[in-house]
N, C-alpha and C. Protein backbone atom coordinates (compact mmCIF):
# COMPACT_ATOMS: atom_id res chain seq x y z
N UNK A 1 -94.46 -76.01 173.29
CA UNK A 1 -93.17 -76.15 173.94
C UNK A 1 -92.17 -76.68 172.90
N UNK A 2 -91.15 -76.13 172.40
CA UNK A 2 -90.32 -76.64 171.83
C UNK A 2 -89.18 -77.73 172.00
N UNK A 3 -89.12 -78.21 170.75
CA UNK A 3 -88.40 -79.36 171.33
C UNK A 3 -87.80 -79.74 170.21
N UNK A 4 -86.44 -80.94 170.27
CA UNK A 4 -85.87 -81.10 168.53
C UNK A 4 -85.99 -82.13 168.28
N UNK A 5 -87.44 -82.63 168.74
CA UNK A 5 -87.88 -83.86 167.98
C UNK A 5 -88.96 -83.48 167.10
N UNK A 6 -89.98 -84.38 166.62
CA UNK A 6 -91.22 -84.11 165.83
C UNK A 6 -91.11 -83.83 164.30
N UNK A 7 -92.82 -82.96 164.21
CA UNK A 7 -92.95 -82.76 163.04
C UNK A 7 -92.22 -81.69 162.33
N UNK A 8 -92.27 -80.51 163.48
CA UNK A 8 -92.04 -79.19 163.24
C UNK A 8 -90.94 -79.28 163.35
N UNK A 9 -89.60 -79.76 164.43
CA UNK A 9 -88.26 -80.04 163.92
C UNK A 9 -87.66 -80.55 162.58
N UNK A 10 -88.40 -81.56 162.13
CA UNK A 10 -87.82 -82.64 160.80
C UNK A 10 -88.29 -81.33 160.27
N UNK A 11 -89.04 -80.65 159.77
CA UNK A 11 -89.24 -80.23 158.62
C UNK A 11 -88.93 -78.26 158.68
N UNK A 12 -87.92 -78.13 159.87
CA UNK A 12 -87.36 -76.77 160.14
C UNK A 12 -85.47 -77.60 159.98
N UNK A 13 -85.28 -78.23 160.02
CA UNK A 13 -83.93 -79.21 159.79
C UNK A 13 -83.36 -77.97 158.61
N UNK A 14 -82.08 -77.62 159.01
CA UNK A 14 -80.88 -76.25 157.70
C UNK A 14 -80.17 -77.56 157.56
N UNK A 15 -79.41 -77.57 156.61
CA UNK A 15 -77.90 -77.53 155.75
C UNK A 15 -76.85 -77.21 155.80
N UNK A 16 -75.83 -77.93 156.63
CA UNK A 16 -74.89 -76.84 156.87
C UNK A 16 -73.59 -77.53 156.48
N UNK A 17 -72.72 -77.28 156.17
CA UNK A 17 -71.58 -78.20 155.78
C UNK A 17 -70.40 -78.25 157.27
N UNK A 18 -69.96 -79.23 157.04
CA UNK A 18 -69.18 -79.63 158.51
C UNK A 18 -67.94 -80.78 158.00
N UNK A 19 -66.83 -80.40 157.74
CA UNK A 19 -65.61 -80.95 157.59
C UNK A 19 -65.69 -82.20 156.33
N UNK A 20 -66.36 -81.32 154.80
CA UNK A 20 -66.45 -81.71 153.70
C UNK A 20 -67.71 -82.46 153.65
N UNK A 21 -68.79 -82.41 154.45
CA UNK A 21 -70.05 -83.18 154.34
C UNK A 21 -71.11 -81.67 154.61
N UNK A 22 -72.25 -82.55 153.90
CA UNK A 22 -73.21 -81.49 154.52
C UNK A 22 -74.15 -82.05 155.30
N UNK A 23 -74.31 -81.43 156.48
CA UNK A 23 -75.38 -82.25 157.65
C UNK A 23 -76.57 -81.36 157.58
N UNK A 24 -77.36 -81.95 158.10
CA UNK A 24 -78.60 -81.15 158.40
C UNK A 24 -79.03 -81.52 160.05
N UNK A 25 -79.20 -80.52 160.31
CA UNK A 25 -79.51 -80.06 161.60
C UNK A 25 -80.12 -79.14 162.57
N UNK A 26 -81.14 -78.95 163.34
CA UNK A 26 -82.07 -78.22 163.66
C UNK A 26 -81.81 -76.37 163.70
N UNK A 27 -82.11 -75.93 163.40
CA UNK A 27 -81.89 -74.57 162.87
C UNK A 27 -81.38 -73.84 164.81
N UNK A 28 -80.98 -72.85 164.66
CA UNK A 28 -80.13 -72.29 166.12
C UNK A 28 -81.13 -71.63 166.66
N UNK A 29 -82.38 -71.25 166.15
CA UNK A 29 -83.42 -70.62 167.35
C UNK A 29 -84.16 -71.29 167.70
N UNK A 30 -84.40 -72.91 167.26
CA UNK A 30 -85.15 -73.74 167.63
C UNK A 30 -83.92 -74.06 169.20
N UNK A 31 -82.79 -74.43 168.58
CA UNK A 31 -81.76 -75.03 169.56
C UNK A 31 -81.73 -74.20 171.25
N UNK A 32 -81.57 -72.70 170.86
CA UNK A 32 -81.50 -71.68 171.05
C UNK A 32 -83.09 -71.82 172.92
N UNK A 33 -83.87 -72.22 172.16
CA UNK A 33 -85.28 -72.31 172.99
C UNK A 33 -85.33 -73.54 173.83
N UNK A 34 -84.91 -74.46 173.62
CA UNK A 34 -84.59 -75.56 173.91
C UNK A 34 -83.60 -75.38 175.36
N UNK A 35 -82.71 -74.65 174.86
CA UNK A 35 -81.44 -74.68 175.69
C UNK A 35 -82.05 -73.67 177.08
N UNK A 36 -83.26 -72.52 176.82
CA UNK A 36 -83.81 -71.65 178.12
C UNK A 36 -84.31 -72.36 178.66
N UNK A 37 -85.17 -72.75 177.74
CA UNK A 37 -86.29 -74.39 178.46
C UNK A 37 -85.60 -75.15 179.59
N UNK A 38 -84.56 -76.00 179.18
CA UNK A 38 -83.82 -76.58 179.93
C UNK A 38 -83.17 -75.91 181.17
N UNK A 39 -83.08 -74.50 181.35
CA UNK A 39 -82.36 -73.97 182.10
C UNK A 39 -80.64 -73.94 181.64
N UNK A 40 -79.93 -74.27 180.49
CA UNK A 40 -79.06 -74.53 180.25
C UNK A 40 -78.05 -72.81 179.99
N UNK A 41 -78.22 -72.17 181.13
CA UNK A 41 -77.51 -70.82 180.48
C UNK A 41 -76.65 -70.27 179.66
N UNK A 42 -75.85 -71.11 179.89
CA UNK A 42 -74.11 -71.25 178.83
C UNK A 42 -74.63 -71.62 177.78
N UNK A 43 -74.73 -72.60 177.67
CA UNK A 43 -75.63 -72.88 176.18
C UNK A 43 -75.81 -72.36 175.35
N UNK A 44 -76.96 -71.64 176.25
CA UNK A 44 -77.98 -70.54 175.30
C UNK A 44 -77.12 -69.03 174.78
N UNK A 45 -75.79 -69.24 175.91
CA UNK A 45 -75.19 -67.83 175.65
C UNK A 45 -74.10 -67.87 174.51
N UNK A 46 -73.70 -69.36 174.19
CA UNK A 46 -72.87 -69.74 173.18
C UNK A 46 -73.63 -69.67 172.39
N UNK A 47 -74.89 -69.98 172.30
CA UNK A 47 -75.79 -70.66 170.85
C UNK A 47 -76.32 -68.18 170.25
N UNK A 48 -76.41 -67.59 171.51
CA UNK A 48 -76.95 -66.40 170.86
C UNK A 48 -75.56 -65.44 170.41
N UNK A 49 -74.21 -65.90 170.76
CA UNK A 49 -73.50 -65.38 170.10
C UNK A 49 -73.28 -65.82 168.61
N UNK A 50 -73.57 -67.48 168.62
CA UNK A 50 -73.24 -67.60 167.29
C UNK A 50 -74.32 -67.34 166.13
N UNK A 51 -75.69 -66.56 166.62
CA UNK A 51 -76.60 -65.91 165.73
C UNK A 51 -76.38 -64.39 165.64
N UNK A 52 -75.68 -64.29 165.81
CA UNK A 52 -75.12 -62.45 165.69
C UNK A 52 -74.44 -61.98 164.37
């Protein structure tokens, strides 16, 4: 079951830069699974446009 804690999160963690910093933060198909899981529809429909 996925989730964006753990082992397999910390060590799937991207790079992304965000208003002159670079963050790291759980990659969008982990997020992406998370958000069906939850039942979160919108979410998931914002999070699969922005993997297109």
């Amino acid at each position: 079951m996925p989730n964006e804690f753990g082992r397999w999160a910390a060590a799937s963690l991207e790079t992304v830069a965000w208003r002159g910093r670079r963050v790291r933060v759980p990659p969008l198909d982990l997020r992406l699974a998370i958000a069906r899981r939850r039942g979160l529809t919108d979410r998931a429909a914002v999070i699969r446009g922005l993997m297109r």
